[in-house]
C-alpha atoms as a PDB file:
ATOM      1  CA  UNK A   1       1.156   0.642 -23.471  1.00  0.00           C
ATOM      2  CA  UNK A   2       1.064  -1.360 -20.321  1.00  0.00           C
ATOM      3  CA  UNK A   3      -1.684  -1.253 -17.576  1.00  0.00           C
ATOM      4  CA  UNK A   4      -0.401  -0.407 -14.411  1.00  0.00           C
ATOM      5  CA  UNK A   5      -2.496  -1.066 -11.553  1.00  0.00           C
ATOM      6  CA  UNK A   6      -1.000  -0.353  -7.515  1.00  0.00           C
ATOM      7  CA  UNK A   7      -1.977  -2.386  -4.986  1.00  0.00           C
ATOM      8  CA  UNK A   8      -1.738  -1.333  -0.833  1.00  0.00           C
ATOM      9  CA  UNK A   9      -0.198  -4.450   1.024  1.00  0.00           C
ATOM     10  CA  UNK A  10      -0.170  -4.264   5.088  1.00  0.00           C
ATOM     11  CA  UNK A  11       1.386  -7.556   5.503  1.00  0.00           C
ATOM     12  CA  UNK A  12      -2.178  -9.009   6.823  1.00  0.00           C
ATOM     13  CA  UNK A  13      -5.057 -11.701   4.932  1.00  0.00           C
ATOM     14  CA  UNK A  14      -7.064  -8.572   3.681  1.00  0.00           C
ATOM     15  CA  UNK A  15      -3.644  -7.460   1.790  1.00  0.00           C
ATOM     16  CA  UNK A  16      -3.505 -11.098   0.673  1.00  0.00           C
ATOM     17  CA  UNK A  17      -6.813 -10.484  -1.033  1.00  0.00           C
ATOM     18  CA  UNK A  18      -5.916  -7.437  -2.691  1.00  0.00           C
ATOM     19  CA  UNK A  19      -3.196  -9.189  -4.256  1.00  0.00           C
ATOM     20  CA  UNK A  20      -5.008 -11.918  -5.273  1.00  0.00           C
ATOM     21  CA  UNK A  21      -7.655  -9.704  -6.931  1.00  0.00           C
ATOM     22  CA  UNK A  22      -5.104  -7.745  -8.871  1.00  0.00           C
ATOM     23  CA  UNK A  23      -3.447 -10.981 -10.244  1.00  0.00           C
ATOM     24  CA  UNK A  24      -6.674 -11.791 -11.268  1.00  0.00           C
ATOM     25  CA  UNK A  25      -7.311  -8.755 -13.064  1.00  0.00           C
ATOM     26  CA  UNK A  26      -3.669  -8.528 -14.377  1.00  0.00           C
ATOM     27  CA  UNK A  27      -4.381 -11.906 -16.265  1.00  0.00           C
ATOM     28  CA  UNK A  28      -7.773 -10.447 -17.589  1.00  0.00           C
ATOM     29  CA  UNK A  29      -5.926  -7.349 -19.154  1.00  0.00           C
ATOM     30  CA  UNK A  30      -2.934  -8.910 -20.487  1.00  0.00           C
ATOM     31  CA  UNK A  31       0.014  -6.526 -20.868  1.00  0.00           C
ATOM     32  CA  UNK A  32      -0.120  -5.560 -17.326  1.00  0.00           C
ATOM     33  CA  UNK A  33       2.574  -3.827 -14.605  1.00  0.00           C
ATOM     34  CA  UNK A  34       1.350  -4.360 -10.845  1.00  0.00           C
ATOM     35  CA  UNK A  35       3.166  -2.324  -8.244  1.00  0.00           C
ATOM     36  CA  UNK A  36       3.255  -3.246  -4.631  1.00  0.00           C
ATOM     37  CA  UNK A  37       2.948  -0.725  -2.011  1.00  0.00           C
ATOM     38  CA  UNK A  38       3.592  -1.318   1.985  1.00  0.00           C
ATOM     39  CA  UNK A  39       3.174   2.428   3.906  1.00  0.00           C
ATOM     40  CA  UNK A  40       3.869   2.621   7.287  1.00  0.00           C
ATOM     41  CA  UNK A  41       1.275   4.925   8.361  1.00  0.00           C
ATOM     42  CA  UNK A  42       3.234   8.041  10.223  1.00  0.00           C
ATOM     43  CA  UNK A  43       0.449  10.767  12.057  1.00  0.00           C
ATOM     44  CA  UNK A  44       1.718  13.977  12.897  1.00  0.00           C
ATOM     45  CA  UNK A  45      -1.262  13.704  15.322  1.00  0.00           C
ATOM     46  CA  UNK A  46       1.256  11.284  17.951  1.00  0.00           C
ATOM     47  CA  UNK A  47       3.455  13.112  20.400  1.00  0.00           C
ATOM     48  CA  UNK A  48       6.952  11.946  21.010  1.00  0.00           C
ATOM     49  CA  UNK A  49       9.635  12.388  23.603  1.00  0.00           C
ATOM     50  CA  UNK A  50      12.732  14.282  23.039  1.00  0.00           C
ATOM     51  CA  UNK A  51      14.318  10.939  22.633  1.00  0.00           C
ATOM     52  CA  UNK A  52      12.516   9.283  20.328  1.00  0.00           C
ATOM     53  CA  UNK A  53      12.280  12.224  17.970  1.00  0.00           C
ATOM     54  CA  UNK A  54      16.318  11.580  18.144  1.00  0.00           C
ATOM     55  CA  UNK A  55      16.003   7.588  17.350  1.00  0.00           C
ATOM     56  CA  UNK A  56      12.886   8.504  14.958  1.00  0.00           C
ATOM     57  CA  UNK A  57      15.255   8.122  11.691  1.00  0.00           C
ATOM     58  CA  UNK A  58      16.769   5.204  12.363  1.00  0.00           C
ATOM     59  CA  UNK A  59      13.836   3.900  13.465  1.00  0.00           C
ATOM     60  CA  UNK A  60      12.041   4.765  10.291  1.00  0.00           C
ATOM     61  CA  UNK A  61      14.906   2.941   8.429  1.00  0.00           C
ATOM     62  CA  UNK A  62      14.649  -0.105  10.467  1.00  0.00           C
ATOM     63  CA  UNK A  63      10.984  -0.024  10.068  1.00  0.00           C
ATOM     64  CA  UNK A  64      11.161   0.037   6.067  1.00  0.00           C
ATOM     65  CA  UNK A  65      14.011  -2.526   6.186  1.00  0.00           C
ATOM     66  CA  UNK A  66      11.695  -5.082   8.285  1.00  0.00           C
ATOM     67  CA  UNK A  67       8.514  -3.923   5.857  1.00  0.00           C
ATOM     68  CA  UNK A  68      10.269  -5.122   2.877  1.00  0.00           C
ATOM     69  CA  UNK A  69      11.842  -7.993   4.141  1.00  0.00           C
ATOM     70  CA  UNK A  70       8.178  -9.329   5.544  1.00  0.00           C
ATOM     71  CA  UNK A  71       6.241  -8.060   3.195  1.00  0.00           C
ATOM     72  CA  UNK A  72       7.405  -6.230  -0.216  1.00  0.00           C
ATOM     73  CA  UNK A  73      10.194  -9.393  -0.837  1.00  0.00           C
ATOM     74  CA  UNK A  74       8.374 -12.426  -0.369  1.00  0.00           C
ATOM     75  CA  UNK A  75       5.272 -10.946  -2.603  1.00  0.00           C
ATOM     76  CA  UNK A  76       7.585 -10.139  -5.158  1.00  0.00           C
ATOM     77  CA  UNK A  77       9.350 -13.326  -5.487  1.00  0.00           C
ATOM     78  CA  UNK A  78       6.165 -15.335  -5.325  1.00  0.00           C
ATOM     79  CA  UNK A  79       4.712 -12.403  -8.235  1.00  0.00           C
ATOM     80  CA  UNK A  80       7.721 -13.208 -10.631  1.00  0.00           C
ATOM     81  CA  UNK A  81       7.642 -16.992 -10.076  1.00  0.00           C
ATOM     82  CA  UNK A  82       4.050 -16.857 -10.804  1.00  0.00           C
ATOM     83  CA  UNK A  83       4.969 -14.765 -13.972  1.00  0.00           C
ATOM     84  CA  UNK A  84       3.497 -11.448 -13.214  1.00  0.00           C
ATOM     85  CA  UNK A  85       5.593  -8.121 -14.131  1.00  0.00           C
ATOM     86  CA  UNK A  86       6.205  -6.497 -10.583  1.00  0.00           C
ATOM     87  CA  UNK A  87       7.702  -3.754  -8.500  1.00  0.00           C
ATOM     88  CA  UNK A  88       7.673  -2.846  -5.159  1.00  0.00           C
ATOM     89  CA  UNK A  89       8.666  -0.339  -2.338  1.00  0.00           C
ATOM     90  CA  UNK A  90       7.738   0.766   1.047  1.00  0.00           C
ATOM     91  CA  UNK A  91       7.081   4.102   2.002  1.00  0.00           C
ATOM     92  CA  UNK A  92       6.484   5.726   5.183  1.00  0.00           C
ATOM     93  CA  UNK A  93       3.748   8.634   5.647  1.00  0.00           C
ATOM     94  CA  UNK A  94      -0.273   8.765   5.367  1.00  0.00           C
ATOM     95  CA  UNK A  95      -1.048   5.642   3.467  1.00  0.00           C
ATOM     96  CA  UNK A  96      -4.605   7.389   1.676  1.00  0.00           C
ATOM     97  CA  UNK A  97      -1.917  10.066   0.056  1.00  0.00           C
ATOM     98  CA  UNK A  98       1.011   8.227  -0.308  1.00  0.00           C
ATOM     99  CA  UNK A  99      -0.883   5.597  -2.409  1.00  0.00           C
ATOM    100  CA  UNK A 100      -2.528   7.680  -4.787  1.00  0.00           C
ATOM    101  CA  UNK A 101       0.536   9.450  -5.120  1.00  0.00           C
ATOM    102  CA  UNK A 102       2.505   6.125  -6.804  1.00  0.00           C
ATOM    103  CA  UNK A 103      -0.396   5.868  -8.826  1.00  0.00           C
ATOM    104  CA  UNK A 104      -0.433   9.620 -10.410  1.00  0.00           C
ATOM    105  CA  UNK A 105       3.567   9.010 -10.811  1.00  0.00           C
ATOM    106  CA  UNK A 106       3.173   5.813 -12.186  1.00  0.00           C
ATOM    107  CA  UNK A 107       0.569   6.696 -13.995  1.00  0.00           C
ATOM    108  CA  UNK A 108      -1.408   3.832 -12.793  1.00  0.00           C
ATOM    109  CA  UNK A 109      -4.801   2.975 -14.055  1.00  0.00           C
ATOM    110  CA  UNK A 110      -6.223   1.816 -10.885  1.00  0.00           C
ATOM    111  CA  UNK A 111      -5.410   1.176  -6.945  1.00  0.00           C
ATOM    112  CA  UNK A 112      -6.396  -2.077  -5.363  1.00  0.00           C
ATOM    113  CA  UNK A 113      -6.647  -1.766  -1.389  1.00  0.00           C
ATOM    114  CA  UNK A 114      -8.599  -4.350   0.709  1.00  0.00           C
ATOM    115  CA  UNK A 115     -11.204  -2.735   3.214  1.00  0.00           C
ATOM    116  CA  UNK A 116      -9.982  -1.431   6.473  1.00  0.00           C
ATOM    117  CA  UNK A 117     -10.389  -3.048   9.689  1.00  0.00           C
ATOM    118  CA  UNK A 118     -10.538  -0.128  11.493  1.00  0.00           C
ATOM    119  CA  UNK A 119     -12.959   0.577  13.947  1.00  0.00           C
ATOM    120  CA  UNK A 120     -13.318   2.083  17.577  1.00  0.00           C
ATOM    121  CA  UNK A 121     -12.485   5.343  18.511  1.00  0.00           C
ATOM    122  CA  UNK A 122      -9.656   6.473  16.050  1.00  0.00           C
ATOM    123  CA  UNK A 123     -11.558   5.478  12.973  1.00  0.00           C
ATOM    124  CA  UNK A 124     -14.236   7.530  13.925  1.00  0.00           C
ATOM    125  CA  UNK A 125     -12.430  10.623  14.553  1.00  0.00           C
ATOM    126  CA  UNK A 126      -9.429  10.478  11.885  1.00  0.00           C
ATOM    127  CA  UNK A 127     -11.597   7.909   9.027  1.00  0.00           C
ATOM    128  CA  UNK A 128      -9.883   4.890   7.711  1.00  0.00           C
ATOM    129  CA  UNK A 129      -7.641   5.112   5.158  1.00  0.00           C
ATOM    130  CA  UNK A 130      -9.188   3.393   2.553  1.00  0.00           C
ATOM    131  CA  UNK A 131     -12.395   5.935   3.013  1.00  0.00           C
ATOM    132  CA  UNK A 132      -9.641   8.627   2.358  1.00  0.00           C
ATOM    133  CA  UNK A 133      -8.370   6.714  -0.649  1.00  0.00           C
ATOM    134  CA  UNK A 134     -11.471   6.283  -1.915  1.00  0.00           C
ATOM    135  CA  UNK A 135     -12.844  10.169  -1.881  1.00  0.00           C
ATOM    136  CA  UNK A 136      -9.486  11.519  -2.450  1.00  0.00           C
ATOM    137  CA  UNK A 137      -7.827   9.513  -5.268  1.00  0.00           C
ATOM    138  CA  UNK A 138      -6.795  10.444  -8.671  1.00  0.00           C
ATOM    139  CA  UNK A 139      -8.024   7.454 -10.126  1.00  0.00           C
ATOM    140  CA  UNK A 140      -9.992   4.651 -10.157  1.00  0.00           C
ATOM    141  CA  UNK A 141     -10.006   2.674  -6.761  1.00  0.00           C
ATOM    142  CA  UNK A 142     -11.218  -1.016  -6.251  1.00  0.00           C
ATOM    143  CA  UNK A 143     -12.196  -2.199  -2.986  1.00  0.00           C
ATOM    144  CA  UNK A 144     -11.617  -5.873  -1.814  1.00  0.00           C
ATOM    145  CA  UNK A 145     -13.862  -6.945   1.226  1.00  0.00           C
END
């Protein structure tokens, strides 16, 4: 049975680190499946106009499109050149559920996510989302700094 492990990309260095970490890890277990995971982080705490709510799904599409060109695609190339078994997607929604929800369908073993470098204001009030992911997941969840 292979090890599947998920690990949150944003397209920034802490994401890079993540990655790195979960190659690592990958090469340690052996027969292992490493699933990439962009969200674009959607609140239903932001008000919109009457016009954007019209654009907002072709927008959305656009968004994914540009996530996975940027992000999801070049990580995936440089995964299977590397020789790692990988998959990847981008979803669009709270990033704290949406990732541990890949990993209870997957049934992933573990979710790698690099520390948040949130701060200010909305961090205090709303949390970051690794904190989320880290009280709320279904499994085990490693923590990059």
């Amino acid at each position: 049975m292979s090890t599947k492990l998920i690990v949150g990309l944003d397209g920034s260095e802490s994401g890079e680190r993540a990655l790195t970490y979960a190659k690592h890890l990958s090469k340690l277990i052996g027969d292992c499946q490493i699933e990439l995971v962009y969200v674009i982080e959607w609140s239903p705490y932001s008000f919109q106009t009457a016009e954007e709510n019209a654009m907002r799904h072709k927008r959305r599409e656009q968004e994914i499109k540009l996530a996975s060109e940027r992000v999801i695609t070049p990580a995936l190339e440089v995964m299977k050149t590397e020789g790692f078994a990988a998959g990847g997607r981008v979803l669009h929604g709270d990033a704290a559920e949406l990732l541990n929800s890949v990993a209870i369908k997957e049934k992933a073993q573990q979710i790698i996510v690099a520390r948040s470098t949130e701060s200010g204001l909305a961090a205090k009030l709303f949390g970051s989302v690794t904190a989320k992911l880290v009280m709320s997941a279904s499994v085990p969840v490693t923590v990059v700094n």
